[in-house]
C-alpha atoms as a PDB file:
ATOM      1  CA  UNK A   1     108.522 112.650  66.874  1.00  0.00           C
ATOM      2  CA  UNK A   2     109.323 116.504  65.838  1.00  0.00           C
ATOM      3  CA  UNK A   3     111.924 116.754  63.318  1.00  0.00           C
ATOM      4  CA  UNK A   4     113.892 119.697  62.084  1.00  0.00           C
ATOM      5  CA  UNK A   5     114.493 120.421  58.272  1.00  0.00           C
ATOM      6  CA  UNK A   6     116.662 122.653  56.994  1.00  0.00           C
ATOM      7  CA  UNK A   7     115.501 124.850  53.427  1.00  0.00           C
ATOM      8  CA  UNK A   8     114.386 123.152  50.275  1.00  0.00           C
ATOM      9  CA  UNK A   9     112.329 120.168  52.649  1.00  0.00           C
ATOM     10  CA  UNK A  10     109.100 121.502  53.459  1.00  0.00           C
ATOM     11  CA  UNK A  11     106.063 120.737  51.256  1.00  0.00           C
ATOM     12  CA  UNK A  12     102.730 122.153  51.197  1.00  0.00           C
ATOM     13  CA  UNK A  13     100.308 120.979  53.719  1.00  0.00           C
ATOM     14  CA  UNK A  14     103.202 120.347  56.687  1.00  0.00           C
ATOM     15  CA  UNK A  15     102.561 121.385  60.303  1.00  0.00           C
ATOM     16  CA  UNK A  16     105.495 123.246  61.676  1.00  0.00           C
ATOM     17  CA  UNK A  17     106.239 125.874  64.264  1.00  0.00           C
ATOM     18  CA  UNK A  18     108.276 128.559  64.672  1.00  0.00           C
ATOM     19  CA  UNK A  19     110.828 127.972  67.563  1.00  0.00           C
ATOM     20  CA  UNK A  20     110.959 131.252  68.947  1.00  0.00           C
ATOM     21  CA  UNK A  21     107.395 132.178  68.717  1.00  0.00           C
ATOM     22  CA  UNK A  22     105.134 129.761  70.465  1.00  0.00           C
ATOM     23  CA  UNK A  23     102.296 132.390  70.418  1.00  0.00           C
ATOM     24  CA  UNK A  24     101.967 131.992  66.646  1.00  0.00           C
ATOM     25  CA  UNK A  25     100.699 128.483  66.832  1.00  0.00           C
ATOM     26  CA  UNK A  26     100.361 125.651  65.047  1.00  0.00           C
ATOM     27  CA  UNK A  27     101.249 126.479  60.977  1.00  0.00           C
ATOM     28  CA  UNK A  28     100.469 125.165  57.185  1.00  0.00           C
ATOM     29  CA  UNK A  29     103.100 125.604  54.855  1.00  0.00           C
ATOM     30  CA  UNK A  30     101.407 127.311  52.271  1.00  0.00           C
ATOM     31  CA  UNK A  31     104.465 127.222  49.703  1.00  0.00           C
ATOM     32  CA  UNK A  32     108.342 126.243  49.676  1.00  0.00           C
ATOM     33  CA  UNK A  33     111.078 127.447  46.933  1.00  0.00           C
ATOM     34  CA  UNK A  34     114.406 127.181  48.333  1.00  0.00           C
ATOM     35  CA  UNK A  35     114.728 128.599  51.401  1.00  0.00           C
ATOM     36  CA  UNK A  36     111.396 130.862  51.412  1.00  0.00           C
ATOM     37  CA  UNK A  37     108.721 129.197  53.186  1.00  0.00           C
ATOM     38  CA  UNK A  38     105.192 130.601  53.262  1.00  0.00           C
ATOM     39  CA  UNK A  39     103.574 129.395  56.474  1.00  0.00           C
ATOM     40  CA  UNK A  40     100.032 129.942  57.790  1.00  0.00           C
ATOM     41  CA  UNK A  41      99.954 130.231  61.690  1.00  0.00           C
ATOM     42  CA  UNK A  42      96.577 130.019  63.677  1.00  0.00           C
ATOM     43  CA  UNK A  43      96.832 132.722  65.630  1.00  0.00           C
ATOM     44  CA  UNK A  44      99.405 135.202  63.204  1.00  0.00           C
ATOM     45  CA  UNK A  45      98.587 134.737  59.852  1.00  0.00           C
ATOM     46  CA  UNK A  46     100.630 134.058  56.934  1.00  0.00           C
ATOM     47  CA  UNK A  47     103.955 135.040  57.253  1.00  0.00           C
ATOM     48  CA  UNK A  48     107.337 134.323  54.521  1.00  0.00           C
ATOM     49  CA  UNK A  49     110.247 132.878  56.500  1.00  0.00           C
ATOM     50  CA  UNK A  50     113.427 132.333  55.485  1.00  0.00           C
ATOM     51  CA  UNK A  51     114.957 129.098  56.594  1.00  0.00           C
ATOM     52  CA  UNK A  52     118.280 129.763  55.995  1.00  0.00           C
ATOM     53  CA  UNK A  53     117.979 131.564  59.072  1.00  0.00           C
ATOM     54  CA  UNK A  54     114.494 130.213  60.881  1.00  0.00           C
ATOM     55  CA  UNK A  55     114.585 126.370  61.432  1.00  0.00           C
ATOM     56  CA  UNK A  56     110.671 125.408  61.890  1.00  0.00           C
ATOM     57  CA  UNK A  57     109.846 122.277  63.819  1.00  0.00           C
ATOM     58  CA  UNK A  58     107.705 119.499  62.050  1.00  0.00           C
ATOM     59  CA  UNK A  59     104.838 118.672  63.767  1.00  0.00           C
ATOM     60  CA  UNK A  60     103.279 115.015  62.879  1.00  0.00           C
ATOM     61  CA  UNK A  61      99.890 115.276  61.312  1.00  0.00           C
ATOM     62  CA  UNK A  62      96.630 114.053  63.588  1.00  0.00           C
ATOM     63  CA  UNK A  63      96.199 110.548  62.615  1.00  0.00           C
ATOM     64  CA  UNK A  64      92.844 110.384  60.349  1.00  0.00           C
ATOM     65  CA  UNK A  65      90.804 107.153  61.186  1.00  0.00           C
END
């Protein structure tokens, strides 16, 4: 199930995505204060977006087993 979060939500180690650029990949958040979110995408780097404005997707984690 994807779920949206607004600011202040995200913890280090979530998958997300940015909604309007698929290209990017799948990301890491790095970092969260507030509404900056440091993200690591596979295929753009790490990149500071503000979620005030950007509303990344959750992705659910692989299950481990």
């Amino acid at each position: 199930m994807k779920d949206d979060m607004a600011g202040g939500g995200w913890t280090p180690g979530a998958l997300v995505r940015h909604p309007d650029e698929p290209d990017w990949g799948l990301g890491q958040v790095q970092s969260a204060i507030g509404d900056r979110v440091t993200v690591n995408f596979e295929h753009r780097g790490k990149v500071l977006i503000n979620t005030a404005v950007i509303r990344l997707t959750a992705e659910p984690r692989p299950d481990r087993r």
